[in-house]
Protein backbone atom coordinates (compact mmCIF):
# COMPACT_ATOMS: atom_id res chain seq x y z
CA UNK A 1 8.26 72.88 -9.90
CA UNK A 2 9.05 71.47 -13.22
CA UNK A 3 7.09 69.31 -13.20
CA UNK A 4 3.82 71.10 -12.43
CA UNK A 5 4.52 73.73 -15.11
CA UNK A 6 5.03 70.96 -18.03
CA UNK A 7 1.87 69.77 -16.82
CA UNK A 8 0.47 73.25 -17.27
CA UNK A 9 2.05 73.60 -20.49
CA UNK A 10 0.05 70.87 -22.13
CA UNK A 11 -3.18 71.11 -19.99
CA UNK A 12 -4.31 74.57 -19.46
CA UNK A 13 -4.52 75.40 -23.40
CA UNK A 14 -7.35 72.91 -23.08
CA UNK A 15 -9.38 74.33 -20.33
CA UNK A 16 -11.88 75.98 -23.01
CA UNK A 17 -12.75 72.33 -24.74
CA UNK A 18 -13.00 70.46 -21.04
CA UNK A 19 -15.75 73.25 -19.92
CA UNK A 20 -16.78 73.01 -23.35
CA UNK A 21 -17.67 68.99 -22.97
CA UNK A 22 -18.72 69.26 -18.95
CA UNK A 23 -21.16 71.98 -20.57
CA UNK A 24 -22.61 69.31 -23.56
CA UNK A 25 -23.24 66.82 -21.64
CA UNK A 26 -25.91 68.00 -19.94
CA UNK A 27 -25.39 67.87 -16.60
CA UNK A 28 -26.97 70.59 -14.73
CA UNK A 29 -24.12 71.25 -12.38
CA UNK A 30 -21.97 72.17 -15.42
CA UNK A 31 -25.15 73.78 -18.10
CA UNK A 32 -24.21 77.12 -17.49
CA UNK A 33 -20.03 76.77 -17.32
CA UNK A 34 -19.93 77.81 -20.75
CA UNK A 35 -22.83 77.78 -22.62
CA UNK A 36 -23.10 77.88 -26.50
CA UNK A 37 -25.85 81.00 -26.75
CA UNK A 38 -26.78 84.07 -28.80
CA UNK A 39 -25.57 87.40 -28.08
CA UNK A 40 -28.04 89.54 -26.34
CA UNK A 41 -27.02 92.38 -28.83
CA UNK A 42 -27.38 90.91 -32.19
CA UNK A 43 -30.91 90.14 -31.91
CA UNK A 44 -33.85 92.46 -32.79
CA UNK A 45 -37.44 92.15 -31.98
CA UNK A 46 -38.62 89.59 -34.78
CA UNK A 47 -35.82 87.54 -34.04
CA UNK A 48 -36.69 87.54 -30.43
CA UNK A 49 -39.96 85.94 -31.24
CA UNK A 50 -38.76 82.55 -32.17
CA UNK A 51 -35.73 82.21 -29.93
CA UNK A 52 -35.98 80.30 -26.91
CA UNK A 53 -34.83 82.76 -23.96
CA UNK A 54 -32.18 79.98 -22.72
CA UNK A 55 -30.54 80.54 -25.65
CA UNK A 56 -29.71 84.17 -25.20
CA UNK A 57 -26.11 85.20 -23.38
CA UNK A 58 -26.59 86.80 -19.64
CA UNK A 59 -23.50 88.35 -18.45
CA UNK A 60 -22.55 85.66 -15.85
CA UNK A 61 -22.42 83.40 -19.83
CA UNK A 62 -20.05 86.00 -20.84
CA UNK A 63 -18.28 86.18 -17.91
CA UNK A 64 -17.46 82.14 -17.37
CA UNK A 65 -16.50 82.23 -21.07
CA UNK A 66 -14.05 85.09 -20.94
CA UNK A 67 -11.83 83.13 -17.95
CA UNK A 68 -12.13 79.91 -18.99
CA UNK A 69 -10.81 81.38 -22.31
CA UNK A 70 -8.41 83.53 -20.25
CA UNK A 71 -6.67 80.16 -19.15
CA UNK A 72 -6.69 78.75 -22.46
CA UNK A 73 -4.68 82.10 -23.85
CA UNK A 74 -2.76 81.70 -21.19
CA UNK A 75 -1.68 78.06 -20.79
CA UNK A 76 -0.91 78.43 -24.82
CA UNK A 77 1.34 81.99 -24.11
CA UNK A 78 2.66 80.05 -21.28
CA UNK A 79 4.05 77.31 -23.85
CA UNK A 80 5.16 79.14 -26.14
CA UNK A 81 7.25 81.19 -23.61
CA UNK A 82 8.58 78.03 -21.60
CA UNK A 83 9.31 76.53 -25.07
CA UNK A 84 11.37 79.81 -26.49
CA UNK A 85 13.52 80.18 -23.18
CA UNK A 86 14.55 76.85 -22.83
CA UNK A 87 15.14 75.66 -26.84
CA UNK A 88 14.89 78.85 -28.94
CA UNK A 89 13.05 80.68 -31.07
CA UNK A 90 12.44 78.46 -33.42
CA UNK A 91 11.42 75.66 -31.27
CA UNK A 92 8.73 77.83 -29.13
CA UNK A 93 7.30 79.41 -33.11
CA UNK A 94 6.94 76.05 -34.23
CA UNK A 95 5.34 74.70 -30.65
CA UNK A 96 3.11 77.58 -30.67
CA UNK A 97 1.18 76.12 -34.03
CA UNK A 98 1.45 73.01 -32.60
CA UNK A 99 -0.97 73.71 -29.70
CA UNK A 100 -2.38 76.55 -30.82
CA UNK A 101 -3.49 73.57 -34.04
CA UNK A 102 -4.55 70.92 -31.07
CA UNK A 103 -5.90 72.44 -28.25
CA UNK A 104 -7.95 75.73 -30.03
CA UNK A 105 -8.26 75.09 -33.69
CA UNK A 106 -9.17 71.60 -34.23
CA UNK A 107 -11.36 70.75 -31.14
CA UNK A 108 -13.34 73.98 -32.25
CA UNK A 109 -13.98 72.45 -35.60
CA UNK A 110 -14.14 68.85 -34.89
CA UNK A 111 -14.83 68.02 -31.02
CA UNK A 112 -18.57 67.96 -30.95
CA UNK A 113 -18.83 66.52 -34.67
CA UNK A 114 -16.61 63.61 -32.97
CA UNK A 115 -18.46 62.49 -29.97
CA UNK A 116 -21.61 63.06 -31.92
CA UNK A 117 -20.34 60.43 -34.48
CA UNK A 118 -20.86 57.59 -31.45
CA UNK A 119 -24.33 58.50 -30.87
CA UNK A 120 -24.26 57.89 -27.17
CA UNK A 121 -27.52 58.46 -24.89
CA UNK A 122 -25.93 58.78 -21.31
CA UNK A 123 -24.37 62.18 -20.36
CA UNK A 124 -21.52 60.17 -18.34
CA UNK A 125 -20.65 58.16 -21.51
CA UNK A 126 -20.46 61.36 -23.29
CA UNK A 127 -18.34 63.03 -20.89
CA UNK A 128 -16.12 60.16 -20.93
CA UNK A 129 -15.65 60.10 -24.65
CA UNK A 130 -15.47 63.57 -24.57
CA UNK A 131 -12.40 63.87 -22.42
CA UNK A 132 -10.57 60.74 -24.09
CA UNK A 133 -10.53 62.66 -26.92
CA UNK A 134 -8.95 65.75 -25.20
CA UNK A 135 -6.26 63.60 -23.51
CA UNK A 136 -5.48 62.22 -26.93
CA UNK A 137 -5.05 65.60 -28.35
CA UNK A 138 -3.22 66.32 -25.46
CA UNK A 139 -0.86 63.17 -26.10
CA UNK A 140 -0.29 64.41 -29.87
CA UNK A 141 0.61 67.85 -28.83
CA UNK A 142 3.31 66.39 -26.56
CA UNK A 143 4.76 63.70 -28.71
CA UNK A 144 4.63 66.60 -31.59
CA UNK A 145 6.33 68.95 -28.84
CA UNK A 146 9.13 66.20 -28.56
CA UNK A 147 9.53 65.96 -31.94
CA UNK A 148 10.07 69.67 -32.90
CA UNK A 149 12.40 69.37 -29.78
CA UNK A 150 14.53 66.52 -31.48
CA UNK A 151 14.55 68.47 -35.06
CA UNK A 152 15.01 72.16 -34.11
């Protein structure tokens, strides 16, 4: 049982940036699981005009985003609690920026600008770089996780 939540720990805080790379790749299996689109609400009638309608929210958009994010919030709470019961509070503060910095805050900023950088035509190749790069951000948070173990 350990086991299983450790892996939770580091994996579920990243649920929002795999659906988020299943989504760009294009795959049409995966287009919808949580699609970058406009809010139904913040556009007005000469907006409308010279939006595409694909790009405008539905509720089922809101809805897949709202769990998958639901899993992310929680697989981050659920770190920060695992890491304050067993090693303090200090140790589950100073784990909480560490994946709150790696698995919400940087891939937000940086994960699309990163496989974009390689230029790749093929949605599998994409995919592919796209979730290297998550399990190396999941590596960091870990060995960083260690770390603040060791020193706190």
């Amino acid at each position: 049982m350990d086991n299983i939540m450790n892996i939770l720990t580091i994996v579920l805080p990243f649920t929002n940036e795999i659906a988020n790379v299943l989504t760009s790749t294009g795959y049409k299996y995966f287009e919808n699981l949580y699609k970058p689109c406009i809010d139904d609400y913040l556009i007005n009638d000469k907006i409308l005009k010279h939006i595409n309608n694909k790009k405008i929210c539905k509720s089922r958009n809101h809805f897949n985003k709202i769990i998958i994010d639901l899993i992310a919030l929680l697989g981050i709470i659920l770190n920060i609690c695992r890491n304050t019961l067993e090693n303090g509070y200090y140790d589950g503060i100073l784990s909480g920026i560490n994946i709150v910095f790696f698995s919400f805050i940087f891939p937000n900023l940086f994960l699309h600008k990163i496989i974009n950088y390689f230029v790749l035509k093929s949605k599998f190749m994409k995919l592919i770089v796209g979730l290297i790069i998550i399990f190396i951000l999941m590596i960091i948070t870990f060995l960083i996780e260690k770390v603040i173990n060791l020193l706190v």
